[in-house]
Protein backbone atom coordinates (compact mmCIF):
# COMPACT_ATOMS: atom_id res chain seq x y z
CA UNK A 1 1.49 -59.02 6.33
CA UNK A 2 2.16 -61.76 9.24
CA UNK A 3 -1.22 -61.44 9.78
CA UNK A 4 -2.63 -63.13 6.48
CA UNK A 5 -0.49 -66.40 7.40
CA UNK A 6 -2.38 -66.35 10.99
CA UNK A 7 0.93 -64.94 13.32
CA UNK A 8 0.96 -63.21 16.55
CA UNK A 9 -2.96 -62.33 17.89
CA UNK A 10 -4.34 -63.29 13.85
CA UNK A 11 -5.96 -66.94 12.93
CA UNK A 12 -4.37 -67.91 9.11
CA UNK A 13 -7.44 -66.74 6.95
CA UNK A 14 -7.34 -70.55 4.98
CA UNK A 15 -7.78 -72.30 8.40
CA UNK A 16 -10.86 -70.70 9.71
CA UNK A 17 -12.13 -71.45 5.90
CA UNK A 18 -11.02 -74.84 5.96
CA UNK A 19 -13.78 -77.54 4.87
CA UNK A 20 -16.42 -74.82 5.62
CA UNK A 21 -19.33 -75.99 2.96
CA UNK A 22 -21.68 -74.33 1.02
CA UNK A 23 -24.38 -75.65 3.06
CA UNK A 24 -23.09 -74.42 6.19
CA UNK A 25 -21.88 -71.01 4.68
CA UNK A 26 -25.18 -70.61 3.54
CA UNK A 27 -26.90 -70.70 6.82
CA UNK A 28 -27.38 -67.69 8.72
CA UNK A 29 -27.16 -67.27 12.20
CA UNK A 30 -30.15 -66.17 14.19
CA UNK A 31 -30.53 -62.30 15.34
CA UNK A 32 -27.77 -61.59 12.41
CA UNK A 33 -27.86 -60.11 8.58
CA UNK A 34 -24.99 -62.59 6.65
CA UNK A 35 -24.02 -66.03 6.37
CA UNK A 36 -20.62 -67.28 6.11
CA UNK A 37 -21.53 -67.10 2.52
CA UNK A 38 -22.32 -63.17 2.86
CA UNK A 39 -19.35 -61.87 4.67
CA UNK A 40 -16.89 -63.90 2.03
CA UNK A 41 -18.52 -62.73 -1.04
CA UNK A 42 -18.06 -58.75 0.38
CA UNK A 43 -14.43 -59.62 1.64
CA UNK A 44 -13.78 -60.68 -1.57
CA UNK A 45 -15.47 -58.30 -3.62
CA UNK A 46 -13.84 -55.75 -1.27
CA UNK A 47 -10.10 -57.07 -2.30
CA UNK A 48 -10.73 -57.17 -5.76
CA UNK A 49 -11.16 -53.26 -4.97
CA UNK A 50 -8.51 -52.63 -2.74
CA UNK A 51 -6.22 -54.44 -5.02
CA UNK A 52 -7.13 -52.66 -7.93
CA UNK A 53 -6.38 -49.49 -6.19
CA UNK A 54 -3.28 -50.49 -4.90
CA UNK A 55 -2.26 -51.69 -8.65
CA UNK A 56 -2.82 -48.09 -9.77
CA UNK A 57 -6.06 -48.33 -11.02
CA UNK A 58 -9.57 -47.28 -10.17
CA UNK A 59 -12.24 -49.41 -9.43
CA UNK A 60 -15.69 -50.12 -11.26
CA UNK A 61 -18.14 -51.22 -8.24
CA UNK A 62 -21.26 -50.97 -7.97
CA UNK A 63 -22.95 -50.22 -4.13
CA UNK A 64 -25.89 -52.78 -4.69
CA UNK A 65 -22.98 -55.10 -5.17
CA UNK A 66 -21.97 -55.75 -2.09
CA UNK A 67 -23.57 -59.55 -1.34
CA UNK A 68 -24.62 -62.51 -3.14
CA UNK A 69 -28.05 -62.79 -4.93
CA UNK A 70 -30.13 -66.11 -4.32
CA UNK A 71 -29.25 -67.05 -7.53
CA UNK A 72 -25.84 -67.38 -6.46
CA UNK A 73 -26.80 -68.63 -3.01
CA UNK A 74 -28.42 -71.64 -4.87
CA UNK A 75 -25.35 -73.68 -6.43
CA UNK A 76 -22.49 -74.96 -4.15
CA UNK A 77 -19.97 -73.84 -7.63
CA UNK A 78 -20.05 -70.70 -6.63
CA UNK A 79 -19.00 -71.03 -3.26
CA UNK A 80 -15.90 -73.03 -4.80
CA UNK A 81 -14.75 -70.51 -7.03
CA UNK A 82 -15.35 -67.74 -4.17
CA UNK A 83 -12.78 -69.66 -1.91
CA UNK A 84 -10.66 -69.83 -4.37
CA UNK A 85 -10.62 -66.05 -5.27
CA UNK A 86 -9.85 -65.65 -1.94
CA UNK A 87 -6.74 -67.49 -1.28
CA UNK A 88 -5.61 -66.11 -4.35
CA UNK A 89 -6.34 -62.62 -3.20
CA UNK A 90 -4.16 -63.50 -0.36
CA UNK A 91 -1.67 -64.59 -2.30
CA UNK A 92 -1.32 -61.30 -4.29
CA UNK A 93 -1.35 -59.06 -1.44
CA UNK A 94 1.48 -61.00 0.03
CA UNK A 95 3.56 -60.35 -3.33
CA UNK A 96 2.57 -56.86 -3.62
CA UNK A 97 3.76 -56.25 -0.22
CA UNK A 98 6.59 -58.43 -0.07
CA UNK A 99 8.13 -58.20 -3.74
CA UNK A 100 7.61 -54.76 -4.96
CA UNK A 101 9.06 -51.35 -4.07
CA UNK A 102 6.02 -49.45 -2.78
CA UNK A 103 5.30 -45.99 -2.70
CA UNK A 104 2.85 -45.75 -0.07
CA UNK A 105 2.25 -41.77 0.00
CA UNK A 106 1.03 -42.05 -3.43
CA UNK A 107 -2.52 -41.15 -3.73
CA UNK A 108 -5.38 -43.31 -5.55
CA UNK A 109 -8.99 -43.27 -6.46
CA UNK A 110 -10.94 -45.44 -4.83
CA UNK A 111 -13.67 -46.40 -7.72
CA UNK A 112 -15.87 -44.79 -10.39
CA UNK A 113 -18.24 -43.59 -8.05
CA UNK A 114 -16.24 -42.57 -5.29
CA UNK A 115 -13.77 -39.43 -5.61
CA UNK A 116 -12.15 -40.07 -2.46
CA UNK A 117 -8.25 -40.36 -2.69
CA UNK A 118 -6.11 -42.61 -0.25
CA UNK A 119 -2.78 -43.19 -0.11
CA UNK A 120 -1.15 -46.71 -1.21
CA UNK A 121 -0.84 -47.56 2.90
CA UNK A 122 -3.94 -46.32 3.64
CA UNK A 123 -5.48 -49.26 1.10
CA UNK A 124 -3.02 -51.70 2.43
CA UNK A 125 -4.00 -51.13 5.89
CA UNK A 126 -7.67 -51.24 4.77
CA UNK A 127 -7.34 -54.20 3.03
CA UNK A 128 -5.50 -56.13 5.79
CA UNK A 129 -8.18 -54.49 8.23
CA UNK A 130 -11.31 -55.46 5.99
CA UNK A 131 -10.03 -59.07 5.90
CA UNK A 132 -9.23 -59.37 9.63
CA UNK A 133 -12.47 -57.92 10.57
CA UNK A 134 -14.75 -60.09 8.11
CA UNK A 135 -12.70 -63.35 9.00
CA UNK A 136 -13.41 -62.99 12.81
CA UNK A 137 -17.49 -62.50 11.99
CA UNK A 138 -16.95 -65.53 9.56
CA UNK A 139 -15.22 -67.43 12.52
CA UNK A 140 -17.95 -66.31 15.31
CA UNK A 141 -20.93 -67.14 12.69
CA UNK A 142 -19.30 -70.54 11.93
CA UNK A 143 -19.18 -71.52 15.45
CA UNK A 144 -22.90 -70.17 16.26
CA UNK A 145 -23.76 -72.23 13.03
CA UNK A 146 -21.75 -75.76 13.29
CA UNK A 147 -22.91 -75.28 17.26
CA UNK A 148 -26.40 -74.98 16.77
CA UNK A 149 -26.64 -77.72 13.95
CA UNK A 150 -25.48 -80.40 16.97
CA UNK A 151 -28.25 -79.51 18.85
C-alpha cells in the first residue's frame, strides 16, 4: 500500500505521470512495442479487472483488449480521461485496503473467459505488482522519449 504513495524503493505513481502529454505518451521508443500511452491504457484496463475481482465480482474482458486502437491514439481527450481513471484507481485500492475488513483467502474468478480462481491477496498483490511493473517501463520509456526529443 506505501508503495502507491511512492515510499521506501517505489516512485508515487502521479509523479512519474506528472505533465506527461499526449504527444509525448504517444511516441514510442525505438527497438520497443508501447508508448507511454500503451502501457497506461493496459495498467488501467488491468485495475479495472483486478478491482472488480477484488469487489467480488467477475470480470468481462476481452484479450484483444489489451491496448489502445489508433482511433483512440488520435485525440489528446482520451489520454485525459485515462489519467484520470488512473489516479482514481489508486485511490480505490487505497480504501479497499485501508478501510475494509478483508478476507484475503477468499477465492475469486478472474473474468468471463478465464476460470482461474485467486485468492483476494493474490489480486491485491497482483494489482500492486502490475502497477509497479508498468510504471517503471512508463518511467524508462519517458526518459528514452523526453531524452531523445532534445537531441
Amino acid at each position: 500500500l506505501s508503495g502507491l504513495k511512492g515510499d521506501f524503493i517505489h516512485s508515487n505513481p502521479l509523479t512519474l505521470l506528472k505533465d506527461l502529454s499526449p504527444a509525448t505518451a504517444r511516441i514510442k521508443s525505438p527497438g520497443y512495442d508501447h508508448s507511454c500511452w500503451d502501457l497506461l491504457y493496459h495498467t488501467v484496463l488491468w485495475n479495472d479487472i483486478f478491482l472488480s475481482n477484488i469487489k467480488g465480482e467477475v470480470a468481462k474482458w476481452n484479450p484483444s483488449n489489451n491496448w489502445p486502437d489508433e482511433k483512440e491514439l488520435a485525440n489528446d481527450e482520451p489520454f485525459y480521461d485515462l489519467m484520470k481513471s488512473f489516479e482514481t484507481q489508486l485511490r480505490e485500492v487505497r480504501t479497499l485496503l485501508g478501510n475494509q475488513p478483508v478476507d484475503f483467502s477468499k477465492k475469486q474468478k478472474l473474468s468471463t473467459t478465464n476460470n482461474v480462481d485467486l485468492s483476494v491477496i493474490k489480486l491485491y498483490i497482483t494489482i500492486l505488482q502490475h502497477i509497479s511493473y508498468h510504471l517503471g517501463q512508463i518511467a524508462c520509456v519517458r526518459k528514452i522519449v523526453e531524452y531523445s526529443s532534445k537531441e
